[in-house]
C-alpha atoms as a PDB file:
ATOM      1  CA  UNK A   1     -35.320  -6.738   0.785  1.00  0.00           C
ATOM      2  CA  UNK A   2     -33.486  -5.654  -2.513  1.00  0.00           C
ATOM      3  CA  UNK A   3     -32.561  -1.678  -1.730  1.00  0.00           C
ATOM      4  CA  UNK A   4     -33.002   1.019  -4.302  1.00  0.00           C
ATOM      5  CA  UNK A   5     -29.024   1.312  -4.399  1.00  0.00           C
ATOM      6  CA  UNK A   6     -28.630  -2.594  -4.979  1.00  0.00           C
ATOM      7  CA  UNK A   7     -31.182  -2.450  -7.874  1.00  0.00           C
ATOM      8  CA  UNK A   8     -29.347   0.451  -9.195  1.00  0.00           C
ATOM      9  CA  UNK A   9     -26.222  -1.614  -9.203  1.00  0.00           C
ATOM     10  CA  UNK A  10     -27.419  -4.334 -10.786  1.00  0.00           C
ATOM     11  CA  UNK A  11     -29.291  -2.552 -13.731  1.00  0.00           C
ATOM     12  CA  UNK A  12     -26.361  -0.795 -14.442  1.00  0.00           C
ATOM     13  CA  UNK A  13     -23.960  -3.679 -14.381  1.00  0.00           C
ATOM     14  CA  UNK A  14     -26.271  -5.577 -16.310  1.00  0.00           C
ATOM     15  CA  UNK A  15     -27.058  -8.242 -14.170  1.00  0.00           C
ATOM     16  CA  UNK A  16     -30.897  -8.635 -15.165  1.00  0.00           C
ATOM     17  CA  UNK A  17     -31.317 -12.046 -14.512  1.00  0.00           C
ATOM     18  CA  UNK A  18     -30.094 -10.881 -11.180  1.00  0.00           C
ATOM     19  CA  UNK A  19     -32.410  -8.408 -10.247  1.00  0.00           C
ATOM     20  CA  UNK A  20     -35.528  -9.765 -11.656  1.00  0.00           C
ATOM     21  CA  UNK A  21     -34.764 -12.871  -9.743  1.00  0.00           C
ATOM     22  CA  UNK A  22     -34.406 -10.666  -6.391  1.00  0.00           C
ATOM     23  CA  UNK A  23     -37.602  -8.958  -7.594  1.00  0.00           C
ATOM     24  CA  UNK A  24     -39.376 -11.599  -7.991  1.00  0.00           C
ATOM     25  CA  UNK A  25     -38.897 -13.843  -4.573  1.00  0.00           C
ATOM     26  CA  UNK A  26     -41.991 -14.137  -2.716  1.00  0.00           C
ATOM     27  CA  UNK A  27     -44.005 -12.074  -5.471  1.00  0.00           C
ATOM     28  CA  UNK A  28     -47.140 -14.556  -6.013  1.00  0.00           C
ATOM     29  CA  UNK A  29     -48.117 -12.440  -9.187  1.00  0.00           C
ATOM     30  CA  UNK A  30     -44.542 -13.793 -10.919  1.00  0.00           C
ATOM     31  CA  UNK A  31     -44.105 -17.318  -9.991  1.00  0.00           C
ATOM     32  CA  UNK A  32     -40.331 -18.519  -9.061  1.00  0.00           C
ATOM     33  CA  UNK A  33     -40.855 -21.072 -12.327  1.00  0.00           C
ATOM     34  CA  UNK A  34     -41.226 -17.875 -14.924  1.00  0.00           C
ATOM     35  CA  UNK A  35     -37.537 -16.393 -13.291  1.00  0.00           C
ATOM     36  CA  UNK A  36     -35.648 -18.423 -16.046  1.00  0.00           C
ATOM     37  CA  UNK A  37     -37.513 -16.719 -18.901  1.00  0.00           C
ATOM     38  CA  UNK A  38     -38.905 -12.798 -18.053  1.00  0.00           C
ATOM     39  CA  UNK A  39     -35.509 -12.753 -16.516  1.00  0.00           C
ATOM     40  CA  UNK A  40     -33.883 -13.167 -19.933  1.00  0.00           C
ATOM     41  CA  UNK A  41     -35.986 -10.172 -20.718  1.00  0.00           C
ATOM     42  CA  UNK A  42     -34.784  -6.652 -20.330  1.00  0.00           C
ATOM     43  CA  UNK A  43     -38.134  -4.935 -20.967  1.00  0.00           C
ATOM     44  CA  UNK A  44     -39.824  -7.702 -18.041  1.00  0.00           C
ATOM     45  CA  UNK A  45     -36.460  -6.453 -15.582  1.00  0.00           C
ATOM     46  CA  UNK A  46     -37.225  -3.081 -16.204  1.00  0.00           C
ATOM     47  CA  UNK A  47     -41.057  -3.312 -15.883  1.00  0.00           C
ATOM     48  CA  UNK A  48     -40.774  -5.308 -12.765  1.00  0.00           C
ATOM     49  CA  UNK A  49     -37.927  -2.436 -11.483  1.00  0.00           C
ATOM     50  CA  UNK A  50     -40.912   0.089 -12.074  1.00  0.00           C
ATOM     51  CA  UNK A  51     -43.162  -1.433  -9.966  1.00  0.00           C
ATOM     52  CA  UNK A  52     -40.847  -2.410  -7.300  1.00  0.00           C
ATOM     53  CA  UNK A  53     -39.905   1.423  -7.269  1.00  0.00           C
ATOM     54  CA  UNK A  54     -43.605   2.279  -7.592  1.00  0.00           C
ATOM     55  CA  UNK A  55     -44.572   0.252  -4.118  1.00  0.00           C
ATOM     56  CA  UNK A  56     -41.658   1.829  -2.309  1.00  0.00           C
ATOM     57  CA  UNK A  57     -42.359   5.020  -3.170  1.00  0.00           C
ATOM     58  CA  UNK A  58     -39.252   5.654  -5.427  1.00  0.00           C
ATOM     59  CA  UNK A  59     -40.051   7.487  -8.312  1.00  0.00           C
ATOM     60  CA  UNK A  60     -37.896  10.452  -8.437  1.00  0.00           C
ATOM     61  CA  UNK A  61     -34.582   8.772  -8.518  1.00  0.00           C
ATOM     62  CA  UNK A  62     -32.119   8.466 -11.905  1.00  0.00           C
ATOM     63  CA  UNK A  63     -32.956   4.782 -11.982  1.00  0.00           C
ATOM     64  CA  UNK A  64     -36.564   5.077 -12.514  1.00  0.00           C
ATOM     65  CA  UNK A  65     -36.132   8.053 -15.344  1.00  0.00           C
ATOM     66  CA  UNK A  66     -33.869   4.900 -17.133  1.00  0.00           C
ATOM     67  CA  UNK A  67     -36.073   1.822 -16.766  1.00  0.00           C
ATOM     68  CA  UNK A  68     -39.408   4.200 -18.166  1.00  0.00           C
ATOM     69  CA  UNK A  69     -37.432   5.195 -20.894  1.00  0.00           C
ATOM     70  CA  UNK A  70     -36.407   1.859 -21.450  1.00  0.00           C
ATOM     71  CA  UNK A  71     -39.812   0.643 -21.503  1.00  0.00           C
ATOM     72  CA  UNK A  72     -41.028   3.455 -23.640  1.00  0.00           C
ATOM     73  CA  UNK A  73     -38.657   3.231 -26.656  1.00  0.00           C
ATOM     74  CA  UNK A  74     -38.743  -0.228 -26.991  1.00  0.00           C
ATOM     75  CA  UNK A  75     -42.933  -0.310 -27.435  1.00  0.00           C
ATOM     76  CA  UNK A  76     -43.271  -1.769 -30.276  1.00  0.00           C
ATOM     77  CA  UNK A  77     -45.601  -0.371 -33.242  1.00  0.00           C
ATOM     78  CA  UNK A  78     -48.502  -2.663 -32.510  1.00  0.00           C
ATOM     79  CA  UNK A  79     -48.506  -1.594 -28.637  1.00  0.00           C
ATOM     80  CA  UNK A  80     -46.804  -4.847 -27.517  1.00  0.00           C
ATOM     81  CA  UNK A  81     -42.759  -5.708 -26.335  1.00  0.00           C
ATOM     82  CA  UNK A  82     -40.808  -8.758 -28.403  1.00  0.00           C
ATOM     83  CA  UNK A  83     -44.855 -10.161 -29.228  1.00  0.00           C
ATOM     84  CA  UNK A  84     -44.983 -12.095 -25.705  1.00  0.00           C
ATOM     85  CA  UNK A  85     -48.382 -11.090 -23.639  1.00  0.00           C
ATOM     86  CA  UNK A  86     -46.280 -11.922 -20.568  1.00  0.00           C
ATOM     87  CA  UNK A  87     -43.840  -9.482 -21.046  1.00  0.00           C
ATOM     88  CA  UNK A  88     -46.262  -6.797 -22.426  1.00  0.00           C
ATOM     89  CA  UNK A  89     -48.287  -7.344 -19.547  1.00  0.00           C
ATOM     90  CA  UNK A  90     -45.591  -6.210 -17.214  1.00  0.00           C
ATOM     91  CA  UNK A  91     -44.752  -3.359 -19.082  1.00  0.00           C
ATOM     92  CA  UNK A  92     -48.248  -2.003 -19.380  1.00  0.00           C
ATOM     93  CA  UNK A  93     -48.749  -2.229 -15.462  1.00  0.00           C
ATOM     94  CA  UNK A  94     -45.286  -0.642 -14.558  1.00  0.00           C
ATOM     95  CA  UNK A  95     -47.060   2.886 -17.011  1.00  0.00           C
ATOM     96  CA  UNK A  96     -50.131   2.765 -16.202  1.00  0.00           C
ATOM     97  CA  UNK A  97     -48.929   3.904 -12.771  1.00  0.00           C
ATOM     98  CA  UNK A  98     -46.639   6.433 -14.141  1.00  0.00           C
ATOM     99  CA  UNK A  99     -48.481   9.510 -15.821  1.00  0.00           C
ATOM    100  CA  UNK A 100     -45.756  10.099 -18.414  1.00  0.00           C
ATOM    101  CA  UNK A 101     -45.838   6.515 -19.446  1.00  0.00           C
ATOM    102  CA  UNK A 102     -49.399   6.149 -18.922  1.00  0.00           C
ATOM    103  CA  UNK A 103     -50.732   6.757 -22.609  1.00  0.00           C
ATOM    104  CA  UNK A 104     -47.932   3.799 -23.467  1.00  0.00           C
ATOM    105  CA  UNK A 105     -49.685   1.667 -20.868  1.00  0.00           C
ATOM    106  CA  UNK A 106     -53.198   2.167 -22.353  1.00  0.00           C
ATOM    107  CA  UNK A 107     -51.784   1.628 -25.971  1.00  0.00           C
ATOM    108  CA  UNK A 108     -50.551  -2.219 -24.682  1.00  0.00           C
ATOM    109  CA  UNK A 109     -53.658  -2.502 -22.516  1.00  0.00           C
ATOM    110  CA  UNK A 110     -55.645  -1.913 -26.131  1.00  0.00           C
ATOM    111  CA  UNK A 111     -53.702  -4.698 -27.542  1.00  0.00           C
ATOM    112  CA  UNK A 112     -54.050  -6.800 -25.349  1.00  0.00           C
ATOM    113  CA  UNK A 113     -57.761  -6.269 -25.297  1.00  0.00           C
ATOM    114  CA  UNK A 114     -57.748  -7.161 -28.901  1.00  0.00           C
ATOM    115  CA  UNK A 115     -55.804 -10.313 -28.605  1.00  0.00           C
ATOM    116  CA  UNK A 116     -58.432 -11.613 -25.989  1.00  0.00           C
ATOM    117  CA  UNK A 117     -60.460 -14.398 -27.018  1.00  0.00           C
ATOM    118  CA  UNK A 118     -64.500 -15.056 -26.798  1.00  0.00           C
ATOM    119  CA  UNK A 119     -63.836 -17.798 -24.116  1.00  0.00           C
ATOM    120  CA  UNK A 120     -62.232 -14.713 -22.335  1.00  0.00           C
ATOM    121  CA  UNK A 121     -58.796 -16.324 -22.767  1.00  0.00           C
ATOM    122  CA  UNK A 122     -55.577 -14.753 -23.867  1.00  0.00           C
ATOM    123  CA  UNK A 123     -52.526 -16.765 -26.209  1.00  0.00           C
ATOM    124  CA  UNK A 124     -49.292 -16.491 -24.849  1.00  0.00           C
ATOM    125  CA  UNK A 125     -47.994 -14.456 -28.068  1.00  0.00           C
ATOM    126  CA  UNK A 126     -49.199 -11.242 -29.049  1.00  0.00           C
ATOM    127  CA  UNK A 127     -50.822 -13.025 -32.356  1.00  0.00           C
ATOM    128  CA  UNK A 128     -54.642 -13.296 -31.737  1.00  0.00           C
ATOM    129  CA  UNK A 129     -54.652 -16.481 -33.998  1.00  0.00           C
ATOM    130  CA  UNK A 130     -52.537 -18.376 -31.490  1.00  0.00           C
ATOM    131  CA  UNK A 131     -54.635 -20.750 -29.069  1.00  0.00           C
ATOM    132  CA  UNK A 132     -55.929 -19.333 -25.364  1.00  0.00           C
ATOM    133  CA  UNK A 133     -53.270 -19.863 -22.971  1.00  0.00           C
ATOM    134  CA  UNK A 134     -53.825 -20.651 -18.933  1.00  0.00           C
ATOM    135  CA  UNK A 135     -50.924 -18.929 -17.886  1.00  0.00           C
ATOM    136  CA  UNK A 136     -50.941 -16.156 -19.890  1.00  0.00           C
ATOM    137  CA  UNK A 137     -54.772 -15.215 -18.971  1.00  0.00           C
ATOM    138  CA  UNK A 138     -53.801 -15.843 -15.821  1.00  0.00           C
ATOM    139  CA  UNK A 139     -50.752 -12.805 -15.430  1.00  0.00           C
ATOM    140  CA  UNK A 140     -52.879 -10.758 -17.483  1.00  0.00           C
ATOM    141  CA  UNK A 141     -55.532 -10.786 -14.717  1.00  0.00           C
ATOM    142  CA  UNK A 142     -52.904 -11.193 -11.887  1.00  0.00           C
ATOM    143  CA  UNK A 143     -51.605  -7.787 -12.748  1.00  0.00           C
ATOM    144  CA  UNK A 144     -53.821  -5.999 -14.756  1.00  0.00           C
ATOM    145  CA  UNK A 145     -57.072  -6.479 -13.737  1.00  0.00           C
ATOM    146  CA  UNK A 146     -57.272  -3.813 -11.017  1.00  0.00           C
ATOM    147  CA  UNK A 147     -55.536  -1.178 -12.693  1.00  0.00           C
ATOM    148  CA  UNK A 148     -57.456   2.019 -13.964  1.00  0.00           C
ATOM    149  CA  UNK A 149     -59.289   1.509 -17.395  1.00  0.00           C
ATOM    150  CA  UNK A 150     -58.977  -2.232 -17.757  1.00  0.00           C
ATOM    151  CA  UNK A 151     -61.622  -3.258 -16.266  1.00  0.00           C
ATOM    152  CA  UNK A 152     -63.446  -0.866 -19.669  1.00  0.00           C
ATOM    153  CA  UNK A 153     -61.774  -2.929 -21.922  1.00  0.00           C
ATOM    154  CA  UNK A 154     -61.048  -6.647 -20.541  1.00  0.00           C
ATOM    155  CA  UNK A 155     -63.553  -8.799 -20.371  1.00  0.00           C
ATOM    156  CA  UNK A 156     -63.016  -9.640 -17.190  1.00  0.00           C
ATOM    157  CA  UNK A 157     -65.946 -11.864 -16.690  1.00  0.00           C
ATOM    158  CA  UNK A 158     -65.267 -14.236 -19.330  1.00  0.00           C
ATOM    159  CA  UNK A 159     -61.551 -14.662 -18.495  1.00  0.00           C
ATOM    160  CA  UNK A 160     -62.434 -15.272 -14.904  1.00  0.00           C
ATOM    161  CA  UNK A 161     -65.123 -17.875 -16.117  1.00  0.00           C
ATOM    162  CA  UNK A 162     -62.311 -19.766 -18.434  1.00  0.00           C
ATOM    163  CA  UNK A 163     -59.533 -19.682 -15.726  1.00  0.00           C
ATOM    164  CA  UNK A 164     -62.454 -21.343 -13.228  1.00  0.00           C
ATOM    165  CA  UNK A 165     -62.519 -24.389 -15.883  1.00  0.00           C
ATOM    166  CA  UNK A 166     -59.194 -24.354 -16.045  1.00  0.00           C
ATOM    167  CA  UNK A 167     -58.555 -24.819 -12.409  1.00  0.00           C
ATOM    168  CA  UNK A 168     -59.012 -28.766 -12.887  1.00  0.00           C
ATOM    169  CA  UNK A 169     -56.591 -29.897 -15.227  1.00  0.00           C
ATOM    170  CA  UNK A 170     -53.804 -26.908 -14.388  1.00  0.00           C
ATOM    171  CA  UNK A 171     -50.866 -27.672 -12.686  1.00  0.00           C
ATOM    172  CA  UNK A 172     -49.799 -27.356  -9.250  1.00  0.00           C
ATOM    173  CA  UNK A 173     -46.904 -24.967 -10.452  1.00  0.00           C
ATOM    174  CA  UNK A 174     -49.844 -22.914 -11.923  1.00  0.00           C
ATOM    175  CA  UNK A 175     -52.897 -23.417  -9.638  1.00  0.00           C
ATOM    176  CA  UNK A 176     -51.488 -20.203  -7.315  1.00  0.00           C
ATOM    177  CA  UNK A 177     -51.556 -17.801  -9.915  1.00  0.00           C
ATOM    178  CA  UNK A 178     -54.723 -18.701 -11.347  1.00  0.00           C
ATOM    179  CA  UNK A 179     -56.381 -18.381  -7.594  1.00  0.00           C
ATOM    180  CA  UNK A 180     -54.385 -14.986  -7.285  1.00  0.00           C
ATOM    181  CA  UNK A 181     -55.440 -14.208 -11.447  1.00  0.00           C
ATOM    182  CA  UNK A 182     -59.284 -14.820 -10.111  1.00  0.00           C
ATOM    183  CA  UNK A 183     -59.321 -13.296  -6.979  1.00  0.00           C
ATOM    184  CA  UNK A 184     -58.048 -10.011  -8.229  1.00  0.00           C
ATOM    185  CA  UNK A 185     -60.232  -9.791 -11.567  1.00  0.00           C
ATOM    186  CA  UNK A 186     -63.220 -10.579  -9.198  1.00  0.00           C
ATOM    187  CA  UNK A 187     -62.846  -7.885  -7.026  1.00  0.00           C
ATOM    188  CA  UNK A 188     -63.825  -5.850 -10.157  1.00  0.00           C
ATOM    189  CA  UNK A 189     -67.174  -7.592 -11.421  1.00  0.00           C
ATOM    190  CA  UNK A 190     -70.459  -7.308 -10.006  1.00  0.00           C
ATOM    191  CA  UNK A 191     -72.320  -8.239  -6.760  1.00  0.00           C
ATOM    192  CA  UNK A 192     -73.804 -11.871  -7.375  1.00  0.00           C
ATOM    193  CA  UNK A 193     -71.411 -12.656  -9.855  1.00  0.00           C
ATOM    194  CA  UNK A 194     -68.226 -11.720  -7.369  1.00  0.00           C
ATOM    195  CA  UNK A 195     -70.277 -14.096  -5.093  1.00  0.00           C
ATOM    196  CA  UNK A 196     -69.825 -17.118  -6.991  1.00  0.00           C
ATOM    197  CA  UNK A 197     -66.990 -16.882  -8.238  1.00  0.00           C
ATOM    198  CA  UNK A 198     -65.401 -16.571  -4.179  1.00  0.00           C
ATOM    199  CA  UNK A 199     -67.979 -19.515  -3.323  1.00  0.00           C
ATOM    200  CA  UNK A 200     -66.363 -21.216  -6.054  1.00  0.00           C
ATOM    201  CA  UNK A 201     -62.611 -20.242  -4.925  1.00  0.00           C
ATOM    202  CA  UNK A 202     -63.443 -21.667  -1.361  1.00  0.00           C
ATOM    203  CA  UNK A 203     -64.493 -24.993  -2.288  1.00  0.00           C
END
């Protein structure tokens, strides 16, 4: 396990790749194949610092104070961070746990609402006339789709219901986080409809 003082290290030396890497092993919700490119990302290190921090119950030290700011200047105008869905994603899950960054974590949440389209899909980039996107719909749901308010404002329902046809022709690099995208969005929609979709999941 990567200690508080290790990540500290690293952020500060500027070894990203580094610590998002160490973040990331055995994380199901960011698959060892996206390491190369949120890695390159100093908003996805950060993010992924947050919740690391958040789940060990770390919030009071100097290197959590950086990595919110860091997320919180670099929103961008439109709600999003460098237009990637991936990336903004991350950053709104890391705030919506944080009460000073939560109103930054409902602005990307409302973006990324906006971006979603009627087949319940989401495009990779945070341009609403770019195609649906299996791995971006995916992470959305994978870590958004239980946090407070979403549920208000994703359709959840409809991006469980594309992912499910997607299952078929996805890869095998992708198939786990499209299980773990469905099994957490479905934990959030209604009686029968929670029941088929888990039917569904077992077969």
């Amino acid at each position: 396990m990567t200690t508080v003082r290790q990540m500290d290290g690293m952020w500060t030396d500027g070894q990203g790749k580094k610590l998002f890497a160490e973040l990331s092993r055995f994380r199901p919700d960011v698959p060892e194949f996206l390491t190369a490119e949120l890695g390159g990302s100093a908003v996805a290190t950060a993010a992924l610092s947050m919740i690391r921090l958040q789940e060990l119950s770390q919030t009071r030290t100097q290197l959590y104070r950086a990595l919110l700011a860091r997320l919180t200047v670099t929103q961008e105008a439109d709600g999003g961070w460098g237009g990637d869905t991936l990336t903004t994603a991350l950053a709104a899950r890391a705030l919506l746990n944080d009460a000073e960054g939560r109103s930054a974590g409902l602005k990307a949440v409302i973006l990324l609402s906006n971006l979603q389209h009627e087949d319940g899909m989401f495009p990779r980039a945070t341009v609403r006339r770019m195609p649906g996107d299996t791995l971006a719909t995916a992470f959305v749901l994978a870590h958004l789709s239980r946090m407070p308010d979403v549920a208000n404002r994703i359709r959840l329902e409809a991006a469980i219901g594309a992912l499910m046809a997607a299952r078929s022709t996805a890869s095998l690099l992708l198939s786990p986080l499209i299980k773990l995208g469905i099994t957490r969005a479905s934990g959030q929609i209604g009686g029968q409809a929670r029941g088929i979709v888990q039917l569904a999941l077992a077969s």
